[in-house]
C-alpha atoms as a PDB file:
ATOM      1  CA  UNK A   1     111.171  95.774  82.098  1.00  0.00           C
ATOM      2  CA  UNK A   2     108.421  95.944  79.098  1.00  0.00           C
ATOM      3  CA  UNK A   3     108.209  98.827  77.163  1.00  0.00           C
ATOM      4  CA  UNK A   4     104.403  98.409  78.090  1.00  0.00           C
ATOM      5  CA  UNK A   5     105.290  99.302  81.702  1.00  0.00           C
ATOM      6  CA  UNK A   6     106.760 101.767  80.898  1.00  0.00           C
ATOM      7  CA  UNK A   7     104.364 103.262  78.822  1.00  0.00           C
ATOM      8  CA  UNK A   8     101.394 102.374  81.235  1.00  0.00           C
ATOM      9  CA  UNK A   9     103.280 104.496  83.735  1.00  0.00           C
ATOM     10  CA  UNK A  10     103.493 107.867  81.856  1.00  0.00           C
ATOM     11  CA  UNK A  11     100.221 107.406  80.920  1.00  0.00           C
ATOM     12  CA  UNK A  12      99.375 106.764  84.541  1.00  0.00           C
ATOM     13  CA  UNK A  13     101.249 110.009  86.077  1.00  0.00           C
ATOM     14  CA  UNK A  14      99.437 111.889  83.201  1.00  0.00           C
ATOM     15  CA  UNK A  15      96.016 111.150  84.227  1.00  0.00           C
ATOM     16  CA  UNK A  16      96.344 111.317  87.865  1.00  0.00           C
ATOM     17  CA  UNK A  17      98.555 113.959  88.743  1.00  0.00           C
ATOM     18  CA  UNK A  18     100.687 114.828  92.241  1.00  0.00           C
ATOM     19  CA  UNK A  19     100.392 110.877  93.320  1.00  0.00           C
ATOM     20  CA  UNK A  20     103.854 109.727  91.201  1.00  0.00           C
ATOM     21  CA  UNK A  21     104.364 107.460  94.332  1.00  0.00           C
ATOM     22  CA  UNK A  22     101.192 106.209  94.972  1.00  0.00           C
ATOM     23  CA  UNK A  23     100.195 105.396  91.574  1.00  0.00           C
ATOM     24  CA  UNK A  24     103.504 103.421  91.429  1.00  0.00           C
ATOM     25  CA  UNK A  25     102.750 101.536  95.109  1.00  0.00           C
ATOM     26  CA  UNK A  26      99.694 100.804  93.641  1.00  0.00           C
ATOM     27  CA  UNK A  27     100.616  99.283  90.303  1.00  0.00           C
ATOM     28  CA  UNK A  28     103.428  96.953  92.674  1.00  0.00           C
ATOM     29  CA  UNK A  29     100.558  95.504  94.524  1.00  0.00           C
ATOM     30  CA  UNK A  30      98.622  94.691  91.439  1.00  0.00           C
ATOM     31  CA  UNK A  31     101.758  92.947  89.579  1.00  0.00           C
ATOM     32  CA  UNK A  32     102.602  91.398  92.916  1.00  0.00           C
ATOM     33  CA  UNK A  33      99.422  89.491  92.899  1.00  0.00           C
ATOM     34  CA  UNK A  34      98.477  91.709  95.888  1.00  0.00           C
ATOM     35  CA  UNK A  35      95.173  93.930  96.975  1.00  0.00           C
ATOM     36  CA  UNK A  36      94.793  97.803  97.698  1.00  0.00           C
ATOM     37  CA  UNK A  37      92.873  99.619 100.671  1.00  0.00           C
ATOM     38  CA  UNK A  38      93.107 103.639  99.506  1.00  0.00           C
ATOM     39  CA  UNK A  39      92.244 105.682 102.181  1.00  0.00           C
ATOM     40  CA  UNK A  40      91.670 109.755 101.474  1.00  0.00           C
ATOM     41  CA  UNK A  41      89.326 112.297 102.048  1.00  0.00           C
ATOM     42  CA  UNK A  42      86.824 113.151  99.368  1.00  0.00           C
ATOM     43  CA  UNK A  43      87.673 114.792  95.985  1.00  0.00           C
ATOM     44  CA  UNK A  44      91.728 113.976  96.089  1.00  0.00           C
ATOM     45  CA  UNK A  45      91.007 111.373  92.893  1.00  0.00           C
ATOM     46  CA  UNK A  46      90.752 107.731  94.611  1.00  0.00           C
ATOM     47  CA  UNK A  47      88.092 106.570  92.660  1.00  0.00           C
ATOM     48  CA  UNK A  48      89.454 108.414  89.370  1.00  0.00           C
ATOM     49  CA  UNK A  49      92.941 106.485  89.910  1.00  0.00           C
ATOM     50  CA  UNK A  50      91.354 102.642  90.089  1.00  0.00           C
ATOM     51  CA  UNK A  51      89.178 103.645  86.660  1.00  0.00           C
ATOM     52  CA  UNK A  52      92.448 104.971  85.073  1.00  0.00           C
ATOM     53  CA  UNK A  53      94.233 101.649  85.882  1.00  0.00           C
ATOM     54  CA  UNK A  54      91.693  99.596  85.102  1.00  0.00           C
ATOM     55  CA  UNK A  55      91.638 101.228  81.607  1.00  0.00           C
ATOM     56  CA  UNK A  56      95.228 101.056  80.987  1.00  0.00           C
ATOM     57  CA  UNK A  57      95.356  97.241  81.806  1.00  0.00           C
ATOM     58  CA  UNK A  58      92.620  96.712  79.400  1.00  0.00           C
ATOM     59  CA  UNK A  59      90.995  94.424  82.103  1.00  0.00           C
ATOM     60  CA  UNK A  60      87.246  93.669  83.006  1.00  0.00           C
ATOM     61  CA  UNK A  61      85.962  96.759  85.598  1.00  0.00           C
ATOM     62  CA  UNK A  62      83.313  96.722  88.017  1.00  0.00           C
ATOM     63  CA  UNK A  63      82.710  99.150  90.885  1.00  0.00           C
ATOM     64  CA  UNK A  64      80.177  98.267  93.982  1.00  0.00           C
ATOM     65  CA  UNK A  65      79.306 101.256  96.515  1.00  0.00           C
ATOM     66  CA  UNK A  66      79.210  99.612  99.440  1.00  0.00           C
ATOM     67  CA  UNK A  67      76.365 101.122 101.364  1.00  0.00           C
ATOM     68  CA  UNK A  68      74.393  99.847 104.843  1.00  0.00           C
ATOM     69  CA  UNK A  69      72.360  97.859 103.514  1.00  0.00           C
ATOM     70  CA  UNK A  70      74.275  95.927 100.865  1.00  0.00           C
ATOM     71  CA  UNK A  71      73.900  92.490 101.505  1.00  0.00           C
ATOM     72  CA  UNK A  72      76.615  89.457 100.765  1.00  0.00           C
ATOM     73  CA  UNK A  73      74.245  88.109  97.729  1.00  0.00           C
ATOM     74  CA  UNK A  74      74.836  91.545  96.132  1.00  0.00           C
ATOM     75  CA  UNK A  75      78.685  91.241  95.792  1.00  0.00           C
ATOM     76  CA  UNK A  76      79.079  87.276  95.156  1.00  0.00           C
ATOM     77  CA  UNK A  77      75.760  86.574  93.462  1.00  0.00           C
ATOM     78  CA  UNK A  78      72.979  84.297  93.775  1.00  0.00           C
ATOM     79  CA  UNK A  79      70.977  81.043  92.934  1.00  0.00           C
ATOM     80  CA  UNK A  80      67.280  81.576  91.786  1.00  0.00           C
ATOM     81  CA  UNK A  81      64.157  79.756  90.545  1.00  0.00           C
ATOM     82  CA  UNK A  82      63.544  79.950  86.792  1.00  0.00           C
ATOM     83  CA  UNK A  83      60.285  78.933  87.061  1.00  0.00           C
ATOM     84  CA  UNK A  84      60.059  78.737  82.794  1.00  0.00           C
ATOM     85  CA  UNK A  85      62.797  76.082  82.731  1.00  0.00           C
ATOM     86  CA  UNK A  86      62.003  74.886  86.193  1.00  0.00           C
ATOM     87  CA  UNK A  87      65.503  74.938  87.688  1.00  0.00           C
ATOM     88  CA  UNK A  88      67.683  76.722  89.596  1.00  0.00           C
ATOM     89  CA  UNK A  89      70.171  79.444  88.010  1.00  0.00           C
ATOM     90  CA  UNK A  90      72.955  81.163  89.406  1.00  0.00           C
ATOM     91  CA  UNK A  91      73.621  84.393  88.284  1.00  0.00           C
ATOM     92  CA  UNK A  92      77.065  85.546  89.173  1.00  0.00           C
ATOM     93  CA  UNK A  93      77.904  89.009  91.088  1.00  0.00           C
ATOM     94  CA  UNK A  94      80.100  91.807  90.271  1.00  0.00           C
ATOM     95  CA  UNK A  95      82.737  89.824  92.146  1.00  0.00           C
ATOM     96  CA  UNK A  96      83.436  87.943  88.560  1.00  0.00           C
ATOM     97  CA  UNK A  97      85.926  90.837  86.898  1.00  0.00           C
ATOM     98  CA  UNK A  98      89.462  91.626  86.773  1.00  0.00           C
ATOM     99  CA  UNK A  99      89.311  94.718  88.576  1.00  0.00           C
ATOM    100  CA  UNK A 100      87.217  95.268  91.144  1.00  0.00           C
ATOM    101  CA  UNK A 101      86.504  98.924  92.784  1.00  0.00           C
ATOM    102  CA  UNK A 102      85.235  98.729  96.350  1.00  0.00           C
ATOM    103  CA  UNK A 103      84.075 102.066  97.008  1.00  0.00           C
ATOM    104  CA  UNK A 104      83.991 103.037 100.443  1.00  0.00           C
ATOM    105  CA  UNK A 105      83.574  99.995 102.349  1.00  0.00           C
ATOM    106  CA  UNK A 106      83.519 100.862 105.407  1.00  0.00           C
ATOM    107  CA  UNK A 107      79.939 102.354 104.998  1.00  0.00           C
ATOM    108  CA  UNK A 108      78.544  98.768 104.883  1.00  0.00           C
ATOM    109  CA  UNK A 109      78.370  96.072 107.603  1.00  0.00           C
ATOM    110  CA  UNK A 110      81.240  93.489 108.250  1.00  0.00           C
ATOM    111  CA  UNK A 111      78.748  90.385 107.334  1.00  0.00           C
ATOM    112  CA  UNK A 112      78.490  91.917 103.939  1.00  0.00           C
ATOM    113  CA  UNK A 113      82.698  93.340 104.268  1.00  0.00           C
ATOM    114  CA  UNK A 114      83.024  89.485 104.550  1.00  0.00           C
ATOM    115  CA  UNK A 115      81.785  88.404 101.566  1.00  0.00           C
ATOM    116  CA  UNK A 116      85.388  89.495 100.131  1.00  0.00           C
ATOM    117  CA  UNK A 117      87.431  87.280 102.140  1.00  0.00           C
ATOM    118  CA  UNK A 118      87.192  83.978 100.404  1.00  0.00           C
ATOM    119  CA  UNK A 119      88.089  85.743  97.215  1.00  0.00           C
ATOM    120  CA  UNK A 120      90.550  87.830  97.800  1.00  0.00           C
ATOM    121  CA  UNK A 121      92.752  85.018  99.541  1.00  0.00           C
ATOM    122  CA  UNK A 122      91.822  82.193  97.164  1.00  0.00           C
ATOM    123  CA  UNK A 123      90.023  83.883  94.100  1.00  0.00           C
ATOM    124  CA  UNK A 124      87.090  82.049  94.293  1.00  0.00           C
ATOM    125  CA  UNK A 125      83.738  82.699  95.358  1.00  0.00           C
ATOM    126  CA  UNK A 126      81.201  79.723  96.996  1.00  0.00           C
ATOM    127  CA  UNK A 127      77.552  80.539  95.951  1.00  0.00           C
ATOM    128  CA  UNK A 128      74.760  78.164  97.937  1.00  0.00           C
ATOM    129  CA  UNK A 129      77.453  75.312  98.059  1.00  0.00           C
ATOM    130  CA  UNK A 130      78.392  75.971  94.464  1.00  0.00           C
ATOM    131  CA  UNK A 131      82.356  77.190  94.367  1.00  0.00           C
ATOM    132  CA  UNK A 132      83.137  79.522  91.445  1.00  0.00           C
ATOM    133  CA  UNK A 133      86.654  80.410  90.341  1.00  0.00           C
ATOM    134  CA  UNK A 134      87.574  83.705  89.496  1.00  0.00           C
ATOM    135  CA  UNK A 135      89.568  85.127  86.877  1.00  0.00           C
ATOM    136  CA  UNK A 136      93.919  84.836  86.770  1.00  0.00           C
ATOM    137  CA  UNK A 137      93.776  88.245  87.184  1.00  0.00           C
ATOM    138  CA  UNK A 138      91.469  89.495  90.206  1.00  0.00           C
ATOM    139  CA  UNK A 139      92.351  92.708  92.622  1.00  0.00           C
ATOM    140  CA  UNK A 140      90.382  94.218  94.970  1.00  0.00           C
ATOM    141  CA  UNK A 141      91.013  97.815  95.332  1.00  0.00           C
ATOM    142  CA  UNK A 142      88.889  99.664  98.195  1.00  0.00           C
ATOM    143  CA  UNK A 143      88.400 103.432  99.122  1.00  0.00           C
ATOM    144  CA  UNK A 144      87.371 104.487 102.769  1.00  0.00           C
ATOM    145  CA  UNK A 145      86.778 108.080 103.999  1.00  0.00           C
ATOM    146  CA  UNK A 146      89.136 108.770 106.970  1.00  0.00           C
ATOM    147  CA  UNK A 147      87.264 111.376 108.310  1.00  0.00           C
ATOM    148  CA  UNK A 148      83.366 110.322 108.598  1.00  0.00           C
ATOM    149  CA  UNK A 149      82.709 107.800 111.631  1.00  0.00           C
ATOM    150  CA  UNK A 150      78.723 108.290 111.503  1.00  0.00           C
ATOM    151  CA  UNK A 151      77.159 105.268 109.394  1.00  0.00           C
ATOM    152  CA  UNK A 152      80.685 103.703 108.929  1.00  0.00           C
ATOM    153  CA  UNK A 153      81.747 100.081 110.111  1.00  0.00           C
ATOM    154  CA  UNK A 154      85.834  99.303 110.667  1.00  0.00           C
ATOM    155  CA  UNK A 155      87.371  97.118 109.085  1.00  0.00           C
ATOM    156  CA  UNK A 156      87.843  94.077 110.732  1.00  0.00           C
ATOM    157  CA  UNK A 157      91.648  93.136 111.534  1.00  0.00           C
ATOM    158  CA  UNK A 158      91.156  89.397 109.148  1.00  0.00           C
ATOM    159  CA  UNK A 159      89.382  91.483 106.382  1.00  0.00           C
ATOM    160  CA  UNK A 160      92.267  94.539 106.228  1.00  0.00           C
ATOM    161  CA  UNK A 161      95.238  92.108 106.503  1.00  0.00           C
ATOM    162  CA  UNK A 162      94.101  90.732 102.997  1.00  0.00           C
ATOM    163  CA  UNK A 163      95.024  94.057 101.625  1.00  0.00           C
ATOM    164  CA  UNK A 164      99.079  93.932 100.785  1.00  0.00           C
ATOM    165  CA  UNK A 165      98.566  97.495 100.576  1.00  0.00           C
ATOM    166  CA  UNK A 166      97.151 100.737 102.340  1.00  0.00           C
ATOM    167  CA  UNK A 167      97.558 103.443 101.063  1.00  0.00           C
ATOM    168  CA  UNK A 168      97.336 107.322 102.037  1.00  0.00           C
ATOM    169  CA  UNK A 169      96.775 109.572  99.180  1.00  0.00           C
ATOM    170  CA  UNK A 170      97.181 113.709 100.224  1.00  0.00           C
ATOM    171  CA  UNK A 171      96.405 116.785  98.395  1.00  0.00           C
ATOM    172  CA  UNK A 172      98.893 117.215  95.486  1.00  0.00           C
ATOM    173  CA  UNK A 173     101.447 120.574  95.717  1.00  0.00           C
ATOM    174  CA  UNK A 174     100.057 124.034  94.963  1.00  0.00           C
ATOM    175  CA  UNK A 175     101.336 123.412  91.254  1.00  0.00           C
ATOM    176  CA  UNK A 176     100.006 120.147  90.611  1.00  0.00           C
ATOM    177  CA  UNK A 177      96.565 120.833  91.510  1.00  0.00           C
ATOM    178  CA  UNK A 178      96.263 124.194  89.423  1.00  0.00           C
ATOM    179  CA  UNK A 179      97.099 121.619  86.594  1.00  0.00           C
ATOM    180  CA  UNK A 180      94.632 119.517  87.537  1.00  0.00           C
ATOM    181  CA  UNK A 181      91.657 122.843  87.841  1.00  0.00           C
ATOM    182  CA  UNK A 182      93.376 123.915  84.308  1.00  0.00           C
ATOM    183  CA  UNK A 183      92.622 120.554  82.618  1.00  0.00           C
ATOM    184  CA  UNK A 184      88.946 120.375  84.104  1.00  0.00           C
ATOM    185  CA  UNK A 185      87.821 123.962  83.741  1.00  0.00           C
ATOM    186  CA  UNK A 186      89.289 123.568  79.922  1.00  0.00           C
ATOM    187  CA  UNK A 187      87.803 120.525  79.230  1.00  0.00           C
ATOM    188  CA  UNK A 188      91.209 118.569  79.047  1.00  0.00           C
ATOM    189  CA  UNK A 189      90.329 115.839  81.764  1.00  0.00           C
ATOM    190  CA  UNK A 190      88.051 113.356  79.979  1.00  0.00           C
ATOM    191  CA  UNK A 191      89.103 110.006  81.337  1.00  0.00           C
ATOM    192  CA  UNK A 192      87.003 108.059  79.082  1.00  0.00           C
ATOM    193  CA  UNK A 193      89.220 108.347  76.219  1.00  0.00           C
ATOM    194  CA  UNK A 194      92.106 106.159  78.121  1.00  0.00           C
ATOM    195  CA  UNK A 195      93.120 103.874  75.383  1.00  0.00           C
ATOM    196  CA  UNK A 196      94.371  99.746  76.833  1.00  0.00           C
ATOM    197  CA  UNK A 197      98.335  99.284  77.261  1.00  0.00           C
ATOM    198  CA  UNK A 198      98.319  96.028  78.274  1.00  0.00           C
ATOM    199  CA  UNK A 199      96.263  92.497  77.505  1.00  0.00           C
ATOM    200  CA  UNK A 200      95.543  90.012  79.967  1.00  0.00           C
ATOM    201  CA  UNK A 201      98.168  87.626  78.545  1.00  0.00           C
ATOM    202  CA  UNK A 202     100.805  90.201  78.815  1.00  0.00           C
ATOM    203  CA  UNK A 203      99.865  91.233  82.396  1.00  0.00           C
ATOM    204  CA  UNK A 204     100.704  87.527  83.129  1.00  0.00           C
ATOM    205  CA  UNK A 205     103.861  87.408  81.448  1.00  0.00           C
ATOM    206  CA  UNK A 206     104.812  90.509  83.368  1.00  0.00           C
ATOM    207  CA  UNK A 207     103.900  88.760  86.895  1.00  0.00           C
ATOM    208  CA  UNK A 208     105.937  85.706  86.076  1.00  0.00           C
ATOM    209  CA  UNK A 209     109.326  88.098  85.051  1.00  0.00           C
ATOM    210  CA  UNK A 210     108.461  89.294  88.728  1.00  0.00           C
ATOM    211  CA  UNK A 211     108.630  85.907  90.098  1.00  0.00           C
ATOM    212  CA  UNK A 212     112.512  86.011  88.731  1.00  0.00           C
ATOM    213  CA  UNK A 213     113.480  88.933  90.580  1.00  0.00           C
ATOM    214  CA  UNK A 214     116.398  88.118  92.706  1.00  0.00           C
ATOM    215  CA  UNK A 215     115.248  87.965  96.491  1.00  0.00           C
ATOM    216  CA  UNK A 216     118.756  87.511  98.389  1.00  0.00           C
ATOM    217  CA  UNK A 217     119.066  85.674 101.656  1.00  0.00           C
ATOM    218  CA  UNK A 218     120.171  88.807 103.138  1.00  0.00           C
ATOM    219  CA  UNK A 219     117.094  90.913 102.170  1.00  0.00           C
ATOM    220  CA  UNK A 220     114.556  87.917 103.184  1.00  0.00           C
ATOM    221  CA  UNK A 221     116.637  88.764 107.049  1.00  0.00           C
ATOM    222  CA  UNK A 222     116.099  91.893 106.235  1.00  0.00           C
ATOM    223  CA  UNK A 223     112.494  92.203 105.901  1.00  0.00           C
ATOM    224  CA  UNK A 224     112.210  89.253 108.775  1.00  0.00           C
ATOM    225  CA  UNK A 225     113.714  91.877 111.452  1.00  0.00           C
ATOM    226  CA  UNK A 226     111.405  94.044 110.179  1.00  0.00           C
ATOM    227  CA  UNK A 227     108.479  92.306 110.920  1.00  0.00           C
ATOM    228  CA  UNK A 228     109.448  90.504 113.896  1.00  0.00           C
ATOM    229  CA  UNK A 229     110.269  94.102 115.517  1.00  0.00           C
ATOM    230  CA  UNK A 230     106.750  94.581 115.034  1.00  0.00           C
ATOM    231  CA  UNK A 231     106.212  92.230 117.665  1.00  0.00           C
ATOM    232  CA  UNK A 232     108.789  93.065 120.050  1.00  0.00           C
ATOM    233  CA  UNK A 233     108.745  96.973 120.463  1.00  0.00           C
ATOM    234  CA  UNK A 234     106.670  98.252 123.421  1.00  0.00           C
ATOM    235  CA  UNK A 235     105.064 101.137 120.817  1.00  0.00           C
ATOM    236  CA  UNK A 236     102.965  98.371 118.927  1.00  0.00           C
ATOM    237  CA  UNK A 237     100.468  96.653 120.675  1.00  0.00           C
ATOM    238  CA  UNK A 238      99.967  94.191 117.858  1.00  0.00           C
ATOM    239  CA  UNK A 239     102.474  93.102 115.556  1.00  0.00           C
ATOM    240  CA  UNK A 240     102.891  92.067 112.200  1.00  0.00           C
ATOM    241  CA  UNK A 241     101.552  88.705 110.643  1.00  0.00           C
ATOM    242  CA  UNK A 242     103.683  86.234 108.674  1.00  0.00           C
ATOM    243  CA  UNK A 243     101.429  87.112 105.645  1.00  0.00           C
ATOM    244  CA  UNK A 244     102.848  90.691 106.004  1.00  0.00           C
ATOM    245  CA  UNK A 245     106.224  89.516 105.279  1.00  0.00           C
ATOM    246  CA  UNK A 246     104.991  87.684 102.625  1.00  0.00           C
ATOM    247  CA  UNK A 247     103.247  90.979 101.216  1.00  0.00           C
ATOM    248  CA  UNK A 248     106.764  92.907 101.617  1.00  0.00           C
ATOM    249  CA  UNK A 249     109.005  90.187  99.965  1.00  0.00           C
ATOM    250  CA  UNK A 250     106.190  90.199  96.864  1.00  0.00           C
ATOM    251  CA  UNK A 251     106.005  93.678  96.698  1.00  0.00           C
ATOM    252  CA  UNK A 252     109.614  94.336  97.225  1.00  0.00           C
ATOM    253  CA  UNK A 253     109.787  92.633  93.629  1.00  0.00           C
ATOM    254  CA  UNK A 254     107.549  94.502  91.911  1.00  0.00           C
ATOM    255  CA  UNK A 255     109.019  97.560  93.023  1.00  0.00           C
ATOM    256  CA  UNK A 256     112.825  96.447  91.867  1.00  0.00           C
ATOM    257  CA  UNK A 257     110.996  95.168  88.590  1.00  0.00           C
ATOM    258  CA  UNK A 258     109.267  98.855  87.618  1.00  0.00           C
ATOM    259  CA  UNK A 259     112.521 100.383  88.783  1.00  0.00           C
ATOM    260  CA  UNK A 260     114.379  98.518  85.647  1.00  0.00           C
ATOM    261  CA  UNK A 261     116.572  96.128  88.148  1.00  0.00           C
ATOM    262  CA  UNK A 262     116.452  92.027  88.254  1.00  0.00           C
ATOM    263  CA  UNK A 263     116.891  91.865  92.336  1.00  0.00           C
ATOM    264  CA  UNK A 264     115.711  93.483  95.358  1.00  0.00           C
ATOM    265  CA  UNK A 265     117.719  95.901  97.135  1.00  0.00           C
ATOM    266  CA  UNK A 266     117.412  97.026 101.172  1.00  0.00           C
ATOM    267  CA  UNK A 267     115.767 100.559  99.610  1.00  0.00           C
ATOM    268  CA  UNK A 268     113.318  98.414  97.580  1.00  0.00           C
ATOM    269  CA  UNK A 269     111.946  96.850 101.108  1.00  0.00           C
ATOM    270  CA  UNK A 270     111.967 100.350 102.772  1.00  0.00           C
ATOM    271  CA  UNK A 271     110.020 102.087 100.367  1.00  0.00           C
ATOM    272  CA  UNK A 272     107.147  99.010 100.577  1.00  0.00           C
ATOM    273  CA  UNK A 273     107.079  98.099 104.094  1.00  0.00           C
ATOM    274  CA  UNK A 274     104.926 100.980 105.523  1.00  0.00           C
ATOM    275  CA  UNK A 275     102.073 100.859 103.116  1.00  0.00           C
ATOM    276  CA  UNK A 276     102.627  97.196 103.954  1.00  0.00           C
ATOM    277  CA  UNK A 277     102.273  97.674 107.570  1.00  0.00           C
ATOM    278  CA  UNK A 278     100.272 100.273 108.312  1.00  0.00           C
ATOM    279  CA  UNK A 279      97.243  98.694 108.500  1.00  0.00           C
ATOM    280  CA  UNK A 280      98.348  95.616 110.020  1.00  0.00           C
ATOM    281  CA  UNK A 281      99.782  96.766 113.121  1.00  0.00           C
ATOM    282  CA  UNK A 282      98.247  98.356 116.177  1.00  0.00           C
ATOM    283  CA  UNK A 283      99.773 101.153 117.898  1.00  0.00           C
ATOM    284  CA  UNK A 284     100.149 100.937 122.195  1.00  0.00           C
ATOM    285  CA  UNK A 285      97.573 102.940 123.788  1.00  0.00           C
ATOM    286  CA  UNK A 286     100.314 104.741 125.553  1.00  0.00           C
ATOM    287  CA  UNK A 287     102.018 106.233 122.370  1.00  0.00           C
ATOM    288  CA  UNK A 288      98.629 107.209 120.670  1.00  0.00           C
ATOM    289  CA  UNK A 289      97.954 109.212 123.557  1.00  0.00           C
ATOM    290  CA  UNK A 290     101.515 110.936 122.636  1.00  0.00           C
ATOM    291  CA  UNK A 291     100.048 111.923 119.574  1.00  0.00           C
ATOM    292  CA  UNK A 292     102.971 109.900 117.608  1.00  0.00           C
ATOM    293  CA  UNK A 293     101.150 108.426 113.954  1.00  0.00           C
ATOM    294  CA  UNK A 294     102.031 104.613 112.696  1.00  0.00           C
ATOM    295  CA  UNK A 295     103.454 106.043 109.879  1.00  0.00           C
ATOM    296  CA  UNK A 296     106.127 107.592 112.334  1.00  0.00           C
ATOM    297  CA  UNK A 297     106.737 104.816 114.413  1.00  0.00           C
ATOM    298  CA  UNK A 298     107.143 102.894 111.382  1.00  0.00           C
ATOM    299  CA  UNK A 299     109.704 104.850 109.979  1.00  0.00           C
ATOM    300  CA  UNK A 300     111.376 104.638 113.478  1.00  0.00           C
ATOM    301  CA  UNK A 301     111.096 100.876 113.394  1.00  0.00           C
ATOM    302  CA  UNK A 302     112.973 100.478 110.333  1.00  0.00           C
ATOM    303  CA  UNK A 303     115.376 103.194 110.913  1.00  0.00           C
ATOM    304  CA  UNK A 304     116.603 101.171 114.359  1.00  0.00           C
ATOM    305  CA  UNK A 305     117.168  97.840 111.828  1.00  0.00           C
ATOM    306  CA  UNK A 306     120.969  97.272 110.419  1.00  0.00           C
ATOM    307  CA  UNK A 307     120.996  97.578 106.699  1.00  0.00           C
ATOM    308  CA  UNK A 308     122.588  94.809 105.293  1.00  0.00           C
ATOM    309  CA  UNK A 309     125.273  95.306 102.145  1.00  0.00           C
END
């Protein structure tokens, strides 16, 4: 692993603190070529944790809040009439960025949710007929509010199976956020003075190490009984996609790769399937009315899967 990485993570767990496991799901995903969906309640630092990344990558930022009336045009771009040169222009959206914050989407319709599709599954972006690519490096990472349903619009299933990840982020421990009040009440928390760890160039050299991560024929059965069990135990309604074991295998390398080791271990693919599945599954009407989470039956899904050596 770089010293870069390695780096880039302390800096990481100093800035945002009491999400150690998060912050390291989240920089899989974004080595693994992969998108985010962060889902919290208000104040626990979502928005705060995408900046601080985006910093430390050294990257292009921009952040869109999504609101109701938000409309496709505002995201992609558009083509007007210049009326001085007496032709059409196209002036490109926010879309065109490395890193792109997508905060709380579910507070805007799924016609304008939509106009993410095309380029988060093939990084380019089709403006009146006109197809744009986007850069190498281009990840989506989106908040939503799990506890306000007035003025908010689901995710559709196509649009939250682009995300390789979903993530939960929780309150920190009792000790971890009296740091955080210490730092803010004595002026310790500026984020804006997060200094670049990585280029571009690098990033990309990183991703293709990834791509050499040993993926053993053992652990590729392994995370194919996971997913398949997704579709064959009465507790999910709707199973697992092939894309999700895609998403598992890509992130399983990441994770081996920022845990110093050159091939993916059984662990590796435990510790990324549920924020890999979690939003891509559907529970049985019969077990949400037992009050059981995903998250648990999850954990039970895996747990009832041989290990191999």
């Amino acid at each position: 692993m770089k010293p870069e990485i390695t780096s880039l993570m302390e800096k990481f767990e100093e800035r945002i603190v009491g999400q150690g496991t998060n912050l390291k799901l989240l920089l899989s995903s974004v080595l693994a070529g992969g998108h985010v969906l962060i889902e919290g309640v208000p104040g626990t630092g979502k928005t705060q944790m995408v900046k601080t990344l985006s910093r430390l990558l050294g990257g292009s930022f921009n952040r869109i809040q999504f609101t109701p009336d938000l409309l496709p045009s505002d995201i992609t771009g558009s083509t007007i009439y210049n009326m001085k040169d007496s032709s059409f222009q196209t002036i490109k959206g926010p879309i065109f960025t490395n890193v792109l914050l997508a905060d709380e989407i579910n507070r805007t319709p799924a016609k304008t949710q939509a106009a993410l599709l095309e380029a988060m599954e093939e990084k380019q972006v089709t403006i009146q007929g006109e197809t744009y690519p986007l850069e190498d490096v281009f990840f989506v990472v989106a908040t939503q509010n799990p506890i306000e349903f007035e003025g908010t619009y689901p995710l559709p299933e196509a649009q939250q199976d682009r995300f390789l990840f979903k993530l939960d982020i929780d309150f920190p421990s009792f000790e971890e956020e009296k740091s955080v009040l210490r730092q803010v009440i004595e002026n310790h928390a500026d984020r804006s003075d997060v200094e670049s760890v990585l280029d571009m160039e690098t990033f990309l050299t990183i991703r293709r190490e990834i791509e050499e991560v040993t993926l053993s024929d053992s652990v590729l059965d392994y995370i194919m009984q996971i997913v398949r069990k997704t579709r064959e135990t009465e507790s999910i309604r709707f199973g697992a996609s092939t894309r999700a074991a895609i998403s598992i295998g890509k992130a399983g390398r990441a994770w081996a790769y920022l845990s110093g080791r050159d091939y993916v271990t059984p662990d590796d693919i435990k510790m990324v399937a549920r924020p890999a599945l979690r939003h891509r599954v559907q529970l049985s009407p019969h077990v949400e009315l037992e009050g059981l989470t995903i998250d648990q039956v999850i954990q039970e899904l895996i747990g009832s899967i041989t290990v191999p050596r």
